[in-house]
PDB file of N, CA and C in Angstrom:
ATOM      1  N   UNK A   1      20.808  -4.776 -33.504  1.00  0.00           N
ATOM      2  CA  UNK A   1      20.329  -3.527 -32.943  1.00  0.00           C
ATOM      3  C   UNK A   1      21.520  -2.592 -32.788  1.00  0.00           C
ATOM      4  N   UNK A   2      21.015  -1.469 -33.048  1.00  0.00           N
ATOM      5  CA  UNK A   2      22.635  -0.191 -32.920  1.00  0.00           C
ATOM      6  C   UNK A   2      22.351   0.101 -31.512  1.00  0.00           C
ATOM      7  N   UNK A   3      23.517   0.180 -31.170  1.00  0.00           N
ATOM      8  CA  UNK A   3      23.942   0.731 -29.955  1.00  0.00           C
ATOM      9  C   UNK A   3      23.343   1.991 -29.070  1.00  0.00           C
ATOM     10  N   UNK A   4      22.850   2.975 -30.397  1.00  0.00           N
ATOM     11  CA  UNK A   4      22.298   4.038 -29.797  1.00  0.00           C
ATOM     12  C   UNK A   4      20.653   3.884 -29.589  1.00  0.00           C
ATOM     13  N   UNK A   5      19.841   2.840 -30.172  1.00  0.00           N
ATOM     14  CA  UNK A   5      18.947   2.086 -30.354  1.00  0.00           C
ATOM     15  C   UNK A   5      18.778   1.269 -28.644  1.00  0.00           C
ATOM     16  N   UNK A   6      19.379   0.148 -28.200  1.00  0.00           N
ATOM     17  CA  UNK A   6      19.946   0.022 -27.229  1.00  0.00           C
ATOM     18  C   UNK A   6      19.697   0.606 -26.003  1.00  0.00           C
ATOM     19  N   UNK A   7      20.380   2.056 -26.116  1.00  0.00           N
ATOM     20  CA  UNK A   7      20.660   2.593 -24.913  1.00  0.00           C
ATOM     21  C   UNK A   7      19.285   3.625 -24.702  1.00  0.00           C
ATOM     22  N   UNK A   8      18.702   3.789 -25.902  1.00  0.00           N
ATOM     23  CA  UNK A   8      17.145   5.001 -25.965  1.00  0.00           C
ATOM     24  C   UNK A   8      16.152   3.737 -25.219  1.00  0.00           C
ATOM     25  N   UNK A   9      16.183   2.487 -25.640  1.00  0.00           N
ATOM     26  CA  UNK A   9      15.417   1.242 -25.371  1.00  0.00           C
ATOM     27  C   UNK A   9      15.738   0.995 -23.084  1.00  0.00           C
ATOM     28  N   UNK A  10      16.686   0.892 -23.070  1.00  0.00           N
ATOM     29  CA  UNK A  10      17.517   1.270 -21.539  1.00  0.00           C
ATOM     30  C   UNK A  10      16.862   2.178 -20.987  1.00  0.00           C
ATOM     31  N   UNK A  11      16.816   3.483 -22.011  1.00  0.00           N
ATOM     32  CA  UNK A  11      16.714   4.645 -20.519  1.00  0.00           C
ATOM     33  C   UNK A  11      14.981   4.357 -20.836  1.00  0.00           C
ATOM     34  N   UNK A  12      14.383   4.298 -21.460  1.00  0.00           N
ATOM     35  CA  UNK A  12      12.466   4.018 -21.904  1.00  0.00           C
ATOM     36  C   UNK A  12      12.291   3.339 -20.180  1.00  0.00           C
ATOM     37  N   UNK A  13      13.148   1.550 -20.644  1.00  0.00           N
ATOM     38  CA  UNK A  13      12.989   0.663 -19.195  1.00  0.00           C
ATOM     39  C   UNK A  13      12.847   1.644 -18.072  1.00  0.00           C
ATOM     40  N   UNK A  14      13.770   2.533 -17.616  1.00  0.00           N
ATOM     41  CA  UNK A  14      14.072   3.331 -16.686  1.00  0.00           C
ATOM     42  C   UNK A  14      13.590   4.204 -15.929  1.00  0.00           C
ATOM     43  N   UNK A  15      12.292   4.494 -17.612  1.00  0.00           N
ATOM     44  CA  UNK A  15      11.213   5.477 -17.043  1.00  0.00           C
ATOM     45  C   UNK A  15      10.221   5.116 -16.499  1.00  0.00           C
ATOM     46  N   UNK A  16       9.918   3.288 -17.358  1.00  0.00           N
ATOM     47  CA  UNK A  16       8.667   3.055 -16.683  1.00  0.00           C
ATOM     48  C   UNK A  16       9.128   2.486 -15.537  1.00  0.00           C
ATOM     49  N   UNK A  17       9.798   2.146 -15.107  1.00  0.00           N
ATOM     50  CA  UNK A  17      10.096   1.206 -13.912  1.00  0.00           C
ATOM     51  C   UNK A  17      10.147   2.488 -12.913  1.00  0.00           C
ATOM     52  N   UNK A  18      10.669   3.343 -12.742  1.00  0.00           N
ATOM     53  CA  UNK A  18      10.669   4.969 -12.154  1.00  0.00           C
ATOM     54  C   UNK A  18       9.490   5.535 -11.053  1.00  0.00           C
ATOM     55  N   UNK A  19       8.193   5.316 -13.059  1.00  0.00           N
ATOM     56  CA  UNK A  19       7.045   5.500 -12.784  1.00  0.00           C
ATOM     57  C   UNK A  19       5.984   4.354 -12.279  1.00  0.00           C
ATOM     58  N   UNK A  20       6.574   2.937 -12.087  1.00  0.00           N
ATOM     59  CA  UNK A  20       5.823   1.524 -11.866  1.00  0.00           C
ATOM     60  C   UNK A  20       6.198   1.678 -10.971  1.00  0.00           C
ATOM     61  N   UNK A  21       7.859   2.017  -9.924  1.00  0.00           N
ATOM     62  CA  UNK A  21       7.976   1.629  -8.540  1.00  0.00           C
ATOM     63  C   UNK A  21       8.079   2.706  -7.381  1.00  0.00           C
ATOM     64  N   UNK A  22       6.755   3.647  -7.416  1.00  0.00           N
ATOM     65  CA  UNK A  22       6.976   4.310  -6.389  1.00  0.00           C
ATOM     66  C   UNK A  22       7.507   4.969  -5.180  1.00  0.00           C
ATOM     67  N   UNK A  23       7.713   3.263  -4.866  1.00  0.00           N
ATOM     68  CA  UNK A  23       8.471   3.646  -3.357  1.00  0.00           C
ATOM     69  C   UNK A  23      10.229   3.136  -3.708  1.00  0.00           C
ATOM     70  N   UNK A  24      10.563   2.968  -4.703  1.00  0.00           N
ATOM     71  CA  UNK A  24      11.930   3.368  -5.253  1.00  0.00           C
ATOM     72  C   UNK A  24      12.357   4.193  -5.514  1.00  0.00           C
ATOM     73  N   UNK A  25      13.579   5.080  -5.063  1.00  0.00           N
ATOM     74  CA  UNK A  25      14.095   6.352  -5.992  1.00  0.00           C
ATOM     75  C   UNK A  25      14.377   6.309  -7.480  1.00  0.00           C
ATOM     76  N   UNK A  26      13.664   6.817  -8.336  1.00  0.00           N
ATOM     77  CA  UNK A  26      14.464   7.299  -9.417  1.00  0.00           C
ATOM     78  C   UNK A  26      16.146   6.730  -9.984  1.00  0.00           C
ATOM     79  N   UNK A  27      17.027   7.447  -8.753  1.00  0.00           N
ATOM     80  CA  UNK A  27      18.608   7.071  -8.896  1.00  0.00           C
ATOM     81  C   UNK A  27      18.750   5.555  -8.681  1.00  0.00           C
ATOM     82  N   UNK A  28      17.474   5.367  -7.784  1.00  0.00           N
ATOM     83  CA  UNK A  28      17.856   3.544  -7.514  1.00  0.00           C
ATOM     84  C   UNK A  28      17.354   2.811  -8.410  1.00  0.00           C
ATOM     85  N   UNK A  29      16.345   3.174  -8.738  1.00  0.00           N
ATOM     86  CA  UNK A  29      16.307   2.233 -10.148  1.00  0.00           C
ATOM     87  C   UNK A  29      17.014   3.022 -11.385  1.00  0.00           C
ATOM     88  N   UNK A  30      17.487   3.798 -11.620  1.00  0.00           N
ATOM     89  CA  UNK A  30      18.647   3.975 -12.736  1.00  0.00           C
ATOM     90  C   UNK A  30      19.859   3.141 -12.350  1.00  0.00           C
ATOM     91  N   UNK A  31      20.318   2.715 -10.842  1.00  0.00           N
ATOM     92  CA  UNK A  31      21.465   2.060 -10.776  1.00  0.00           C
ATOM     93  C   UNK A  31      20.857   0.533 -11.049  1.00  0.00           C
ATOM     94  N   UNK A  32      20.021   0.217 -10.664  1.00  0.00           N
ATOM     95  CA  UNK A  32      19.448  -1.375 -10.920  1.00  0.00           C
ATOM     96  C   UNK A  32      19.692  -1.455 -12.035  1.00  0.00           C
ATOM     97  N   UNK A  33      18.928  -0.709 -13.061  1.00  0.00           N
ATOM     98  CA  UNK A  33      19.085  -0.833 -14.937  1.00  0.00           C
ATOM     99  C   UNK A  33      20.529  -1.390 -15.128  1.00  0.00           C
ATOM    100  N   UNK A  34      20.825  -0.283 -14.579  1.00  0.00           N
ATOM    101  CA  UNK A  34      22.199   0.108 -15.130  1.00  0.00           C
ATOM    102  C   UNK A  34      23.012  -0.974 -15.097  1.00  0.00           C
ATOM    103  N   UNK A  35      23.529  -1.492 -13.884  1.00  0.00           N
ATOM    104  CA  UNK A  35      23.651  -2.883 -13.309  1.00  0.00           C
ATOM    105  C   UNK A  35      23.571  -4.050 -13.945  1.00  0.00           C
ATOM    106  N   UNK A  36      22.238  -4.188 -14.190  1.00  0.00           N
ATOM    107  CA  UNK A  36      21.225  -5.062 -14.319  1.00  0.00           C
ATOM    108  C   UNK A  36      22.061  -5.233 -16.254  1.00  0.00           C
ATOM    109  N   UNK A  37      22.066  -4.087 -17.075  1.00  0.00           N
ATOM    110  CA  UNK A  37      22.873  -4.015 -18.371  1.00  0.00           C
ATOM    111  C   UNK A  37      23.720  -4.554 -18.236  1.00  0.00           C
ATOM    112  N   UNK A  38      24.650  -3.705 -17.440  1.00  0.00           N
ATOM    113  CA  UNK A  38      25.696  -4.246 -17.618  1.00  0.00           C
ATOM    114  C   UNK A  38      26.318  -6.209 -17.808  1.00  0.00           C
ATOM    115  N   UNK A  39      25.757  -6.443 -17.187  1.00  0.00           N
ATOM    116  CA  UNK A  39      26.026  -7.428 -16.939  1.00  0.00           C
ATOM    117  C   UNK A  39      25.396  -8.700 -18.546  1.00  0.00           C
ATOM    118  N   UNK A  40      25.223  -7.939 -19.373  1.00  0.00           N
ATOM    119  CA  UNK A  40      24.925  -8.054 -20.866  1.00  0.00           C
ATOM    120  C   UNK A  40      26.247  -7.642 -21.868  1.00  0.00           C
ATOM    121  N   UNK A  41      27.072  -7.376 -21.452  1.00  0.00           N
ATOM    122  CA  UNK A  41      28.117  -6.481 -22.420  1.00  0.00           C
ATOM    123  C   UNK A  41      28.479  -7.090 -23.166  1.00  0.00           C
ATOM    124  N   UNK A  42      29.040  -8.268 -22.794  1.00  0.00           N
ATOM    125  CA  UNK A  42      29.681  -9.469 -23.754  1.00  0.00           C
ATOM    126  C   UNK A  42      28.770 -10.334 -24.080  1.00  0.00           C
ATOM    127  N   UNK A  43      27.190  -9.944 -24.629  1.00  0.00           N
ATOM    128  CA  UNK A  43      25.842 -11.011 -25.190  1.00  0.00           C
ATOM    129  C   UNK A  43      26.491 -10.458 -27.055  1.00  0.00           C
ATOM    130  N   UNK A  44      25.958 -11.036 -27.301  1.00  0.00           N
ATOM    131  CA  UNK A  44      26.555 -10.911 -29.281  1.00  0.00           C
ATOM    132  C   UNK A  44      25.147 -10.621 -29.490  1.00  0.00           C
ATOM    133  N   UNK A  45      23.790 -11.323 -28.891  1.00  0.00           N
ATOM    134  CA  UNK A  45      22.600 -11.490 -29.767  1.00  0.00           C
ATOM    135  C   UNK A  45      22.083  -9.919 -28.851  1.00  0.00           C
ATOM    136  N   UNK A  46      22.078  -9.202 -29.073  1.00  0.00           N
ATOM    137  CA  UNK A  46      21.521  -7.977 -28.457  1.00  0.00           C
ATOM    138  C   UNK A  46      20.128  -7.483 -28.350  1.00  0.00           C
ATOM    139  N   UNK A  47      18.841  -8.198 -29.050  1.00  0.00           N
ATOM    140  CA  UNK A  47      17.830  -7.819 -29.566  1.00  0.00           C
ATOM    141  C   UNK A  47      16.773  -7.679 -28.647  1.00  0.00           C
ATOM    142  N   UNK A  48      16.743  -8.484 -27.415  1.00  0.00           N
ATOM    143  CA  UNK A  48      16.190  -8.964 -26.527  1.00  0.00           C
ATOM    144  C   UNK A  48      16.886  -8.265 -24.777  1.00  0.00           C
ATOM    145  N   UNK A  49      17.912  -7.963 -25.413  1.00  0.00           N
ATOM    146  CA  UNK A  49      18.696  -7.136 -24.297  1.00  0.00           C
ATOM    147  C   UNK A  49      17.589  -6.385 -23.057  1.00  0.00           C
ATOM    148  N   UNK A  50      16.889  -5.440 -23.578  1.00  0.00           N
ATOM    149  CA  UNK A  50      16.254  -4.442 -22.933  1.00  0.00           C
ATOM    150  C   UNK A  50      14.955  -5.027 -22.317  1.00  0.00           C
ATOM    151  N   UNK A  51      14.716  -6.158 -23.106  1.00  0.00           N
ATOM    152  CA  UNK A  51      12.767  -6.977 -22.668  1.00  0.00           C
ATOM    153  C   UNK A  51      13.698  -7.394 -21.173  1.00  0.00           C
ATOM    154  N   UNK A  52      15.045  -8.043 -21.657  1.00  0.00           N
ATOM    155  CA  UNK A  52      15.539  -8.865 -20.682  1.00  0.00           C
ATOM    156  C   UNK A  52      15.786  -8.430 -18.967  1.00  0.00           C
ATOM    157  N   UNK A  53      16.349  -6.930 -19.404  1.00  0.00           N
ATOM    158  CA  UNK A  53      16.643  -6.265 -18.462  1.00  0.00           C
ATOM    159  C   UNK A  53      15.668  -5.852 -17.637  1.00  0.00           C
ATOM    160  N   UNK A  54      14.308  -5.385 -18.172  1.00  0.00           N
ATOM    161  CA  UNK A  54      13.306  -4.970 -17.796  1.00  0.00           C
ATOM    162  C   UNK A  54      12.918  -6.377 -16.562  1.00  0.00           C
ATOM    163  N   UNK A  55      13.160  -6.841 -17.725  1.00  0.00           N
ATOM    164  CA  UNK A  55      12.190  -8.364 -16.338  1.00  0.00           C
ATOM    165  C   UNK A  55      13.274  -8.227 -15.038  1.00  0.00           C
ATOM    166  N   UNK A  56      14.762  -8.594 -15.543  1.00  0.00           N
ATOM    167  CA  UNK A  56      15.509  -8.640 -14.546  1.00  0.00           C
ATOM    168  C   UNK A  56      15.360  -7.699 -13.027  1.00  0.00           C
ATOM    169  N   UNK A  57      14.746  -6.478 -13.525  1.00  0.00           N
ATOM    170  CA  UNK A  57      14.881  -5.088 -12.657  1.00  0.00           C
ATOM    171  C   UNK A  57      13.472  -5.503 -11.985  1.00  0.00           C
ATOM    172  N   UNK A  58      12.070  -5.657 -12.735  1.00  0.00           N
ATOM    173  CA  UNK A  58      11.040  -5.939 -12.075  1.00  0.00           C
ATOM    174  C   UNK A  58      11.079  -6.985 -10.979  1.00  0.00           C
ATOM    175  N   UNK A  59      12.042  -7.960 -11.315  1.00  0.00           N
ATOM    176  CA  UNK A  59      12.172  -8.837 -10.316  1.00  0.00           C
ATOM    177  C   UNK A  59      12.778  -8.523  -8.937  1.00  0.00           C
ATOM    178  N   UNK A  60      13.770  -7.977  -9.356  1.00  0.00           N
ATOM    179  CA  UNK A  60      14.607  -7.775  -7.995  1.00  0.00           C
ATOM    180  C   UNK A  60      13.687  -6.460  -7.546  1.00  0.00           C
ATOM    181  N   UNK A  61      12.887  -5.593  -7.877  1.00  0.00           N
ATOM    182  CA  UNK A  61      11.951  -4.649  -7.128  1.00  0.00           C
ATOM    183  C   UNK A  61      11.156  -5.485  -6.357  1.00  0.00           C
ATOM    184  N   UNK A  62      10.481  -6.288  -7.092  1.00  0.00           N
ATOM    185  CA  UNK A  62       9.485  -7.062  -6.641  1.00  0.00           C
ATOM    186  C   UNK A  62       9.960  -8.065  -5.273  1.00  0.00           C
ATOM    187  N   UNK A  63      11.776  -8.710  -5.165  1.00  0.00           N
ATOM    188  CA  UNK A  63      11.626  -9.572  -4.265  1.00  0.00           C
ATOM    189  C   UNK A  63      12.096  -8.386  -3.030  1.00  0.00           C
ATOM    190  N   UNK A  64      12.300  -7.233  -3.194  1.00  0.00           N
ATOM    191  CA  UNK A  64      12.994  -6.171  -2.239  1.00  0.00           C
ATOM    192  C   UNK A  64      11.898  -5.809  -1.513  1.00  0.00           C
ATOM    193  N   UNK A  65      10.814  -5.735  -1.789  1.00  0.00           N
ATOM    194  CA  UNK A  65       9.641  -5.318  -1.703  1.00  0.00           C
ATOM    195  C   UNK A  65       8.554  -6.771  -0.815  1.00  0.00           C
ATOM    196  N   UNK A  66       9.193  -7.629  -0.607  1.00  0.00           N
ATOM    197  CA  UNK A  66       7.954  -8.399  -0.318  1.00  0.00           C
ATOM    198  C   UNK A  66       9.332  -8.798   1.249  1.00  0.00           C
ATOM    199  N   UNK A  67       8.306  -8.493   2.175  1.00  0.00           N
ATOM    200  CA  UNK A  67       8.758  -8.722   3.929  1.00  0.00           C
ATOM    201  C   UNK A  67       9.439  -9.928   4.195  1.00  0.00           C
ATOM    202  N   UNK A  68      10.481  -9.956   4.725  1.00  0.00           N
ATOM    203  CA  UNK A  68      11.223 -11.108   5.117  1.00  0.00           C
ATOM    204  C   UNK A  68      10.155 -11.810   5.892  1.00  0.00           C
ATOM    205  N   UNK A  69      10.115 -12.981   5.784  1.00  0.00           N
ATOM    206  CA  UNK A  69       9.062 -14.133   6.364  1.00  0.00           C
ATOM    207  C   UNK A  69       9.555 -14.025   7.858  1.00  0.00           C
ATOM    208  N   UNK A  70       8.872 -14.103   8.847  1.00  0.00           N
ATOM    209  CA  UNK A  70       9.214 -14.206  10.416  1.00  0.00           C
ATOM    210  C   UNK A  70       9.149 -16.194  10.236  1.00  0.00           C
ATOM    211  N   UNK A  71       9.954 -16.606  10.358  1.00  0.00           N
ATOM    212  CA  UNK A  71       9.210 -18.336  10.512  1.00  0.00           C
ATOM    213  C   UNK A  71       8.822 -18.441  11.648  1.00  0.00           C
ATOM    214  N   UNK A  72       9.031 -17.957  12.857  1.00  0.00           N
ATOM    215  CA  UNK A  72       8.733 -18.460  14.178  1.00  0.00           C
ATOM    216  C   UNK A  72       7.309 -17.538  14.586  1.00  0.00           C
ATOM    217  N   UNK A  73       6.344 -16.771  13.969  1.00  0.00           N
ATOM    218  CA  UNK A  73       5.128 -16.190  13.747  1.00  0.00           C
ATOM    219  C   UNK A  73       4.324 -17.128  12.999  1.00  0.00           C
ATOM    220  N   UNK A  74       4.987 -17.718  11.495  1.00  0.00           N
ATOM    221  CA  UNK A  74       4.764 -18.145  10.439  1.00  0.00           C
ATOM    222  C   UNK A  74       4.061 -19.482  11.352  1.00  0.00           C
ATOM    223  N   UNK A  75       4.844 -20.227  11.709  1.00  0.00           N
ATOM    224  CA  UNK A  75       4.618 -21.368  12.775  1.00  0.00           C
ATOM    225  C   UNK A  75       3.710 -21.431  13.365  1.00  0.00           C
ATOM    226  N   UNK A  76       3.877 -20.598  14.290  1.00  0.00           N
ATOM    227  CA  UNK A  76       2.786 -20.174  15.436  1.00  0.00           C
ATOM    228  C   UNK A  76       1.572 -20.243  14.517  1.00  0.00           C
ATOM    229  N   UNK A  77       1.791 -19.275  13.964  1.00  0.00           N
ATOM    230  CA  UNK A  77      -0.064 -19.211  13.294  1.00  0.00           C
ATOM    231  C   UNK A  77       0.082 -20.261  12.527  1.00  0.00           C
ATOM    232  N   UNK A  78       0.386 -21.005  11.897  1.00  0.00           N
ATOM    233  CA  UNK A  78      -0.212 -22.175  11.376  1.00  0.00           C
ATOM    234  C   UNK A  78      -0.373 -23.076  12.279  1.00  0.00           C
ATOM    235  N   UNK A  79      -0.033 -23.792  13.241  1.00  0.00           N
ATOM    236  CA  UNK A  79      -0.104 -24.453  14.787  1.00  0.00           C
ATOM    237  C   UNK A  79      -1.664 -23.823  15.357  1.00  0.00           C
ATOM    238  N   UNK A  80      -1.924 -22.636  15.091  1.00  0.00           N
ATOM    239  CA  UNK A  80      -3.272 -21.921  15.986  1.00  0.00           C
ATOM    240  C   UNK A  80      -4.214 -22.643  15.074  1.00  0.00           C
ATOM    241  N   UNK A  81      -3.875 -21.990  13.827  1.00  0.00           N
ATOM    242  CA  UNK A  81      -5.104 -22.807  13.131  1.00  0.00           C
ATOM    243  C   UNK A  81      -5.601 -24.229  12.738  1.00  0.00           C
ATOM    244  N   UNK A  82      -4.229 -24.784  12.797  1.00  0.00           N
ATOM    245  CA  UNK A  82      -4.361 -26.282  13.356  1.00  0.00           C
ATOM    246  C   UNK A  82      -4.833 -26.852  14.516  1.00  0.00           C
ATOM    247  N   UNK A  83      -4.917 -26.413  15.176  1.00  0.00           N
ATOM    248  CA  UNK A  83      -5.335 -26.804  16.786  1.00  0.00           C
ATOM    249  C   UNK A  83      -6.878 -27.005  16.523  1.00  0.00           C
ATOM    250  N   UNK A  84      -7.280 -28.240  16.667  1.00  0.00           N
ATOM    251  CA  UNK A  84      -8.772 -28.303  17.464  1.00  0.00           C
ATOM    252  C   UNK A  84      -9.363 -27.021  18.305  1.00  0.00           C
ATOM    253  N   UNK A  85     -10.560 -26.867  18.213  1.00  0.00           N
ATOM    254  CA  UNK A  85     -11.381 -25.664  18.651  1.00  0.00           C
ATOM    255  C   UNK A  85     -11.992 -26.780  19.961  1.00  0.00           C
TER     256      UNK A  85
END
């Protein structure tokens, strides 16, 4: 894949993820991508680069996005519903 190929494939990711994550800024998911590339520089097989990145970025939206677990709520209510009536 050419390089300039690549980087049109990058900014595409950028748009839909932009337009998929609402309650993300724009700039913040251009730095995720971005990031998220980089960390590809020294891959030789390049072809898969951008599917790759895409997942990478959906993921980390996706775990930013889901509420730190309370365990001591978490507990509780499973204990309530365990309890004999």
């Amino acid at each position: 894949m050419k390089a300039e190929g690549e980087a049109a494939q990058i900014d595409r990711v950028i748009d839909r993820l932009a337009i998929g994550t609402p309650a993300v800024t724009p700039a913040e998911v251009e730095r995720v991508v971005r990031s998220i590339h980089a960390r590809f520089v020294d891959s030789r097989v390049r072809e898969f680069i951008p599917l790759l990145v895409e997942k990478a970025a959906r993921r980390h939206f996706a775990e930013q996005s889901t509420p730190p677990v309370d365990h001591v709520a978490a507990a509780w209510a499973a204990a309530v519903v365990e309890s004999p009536s």
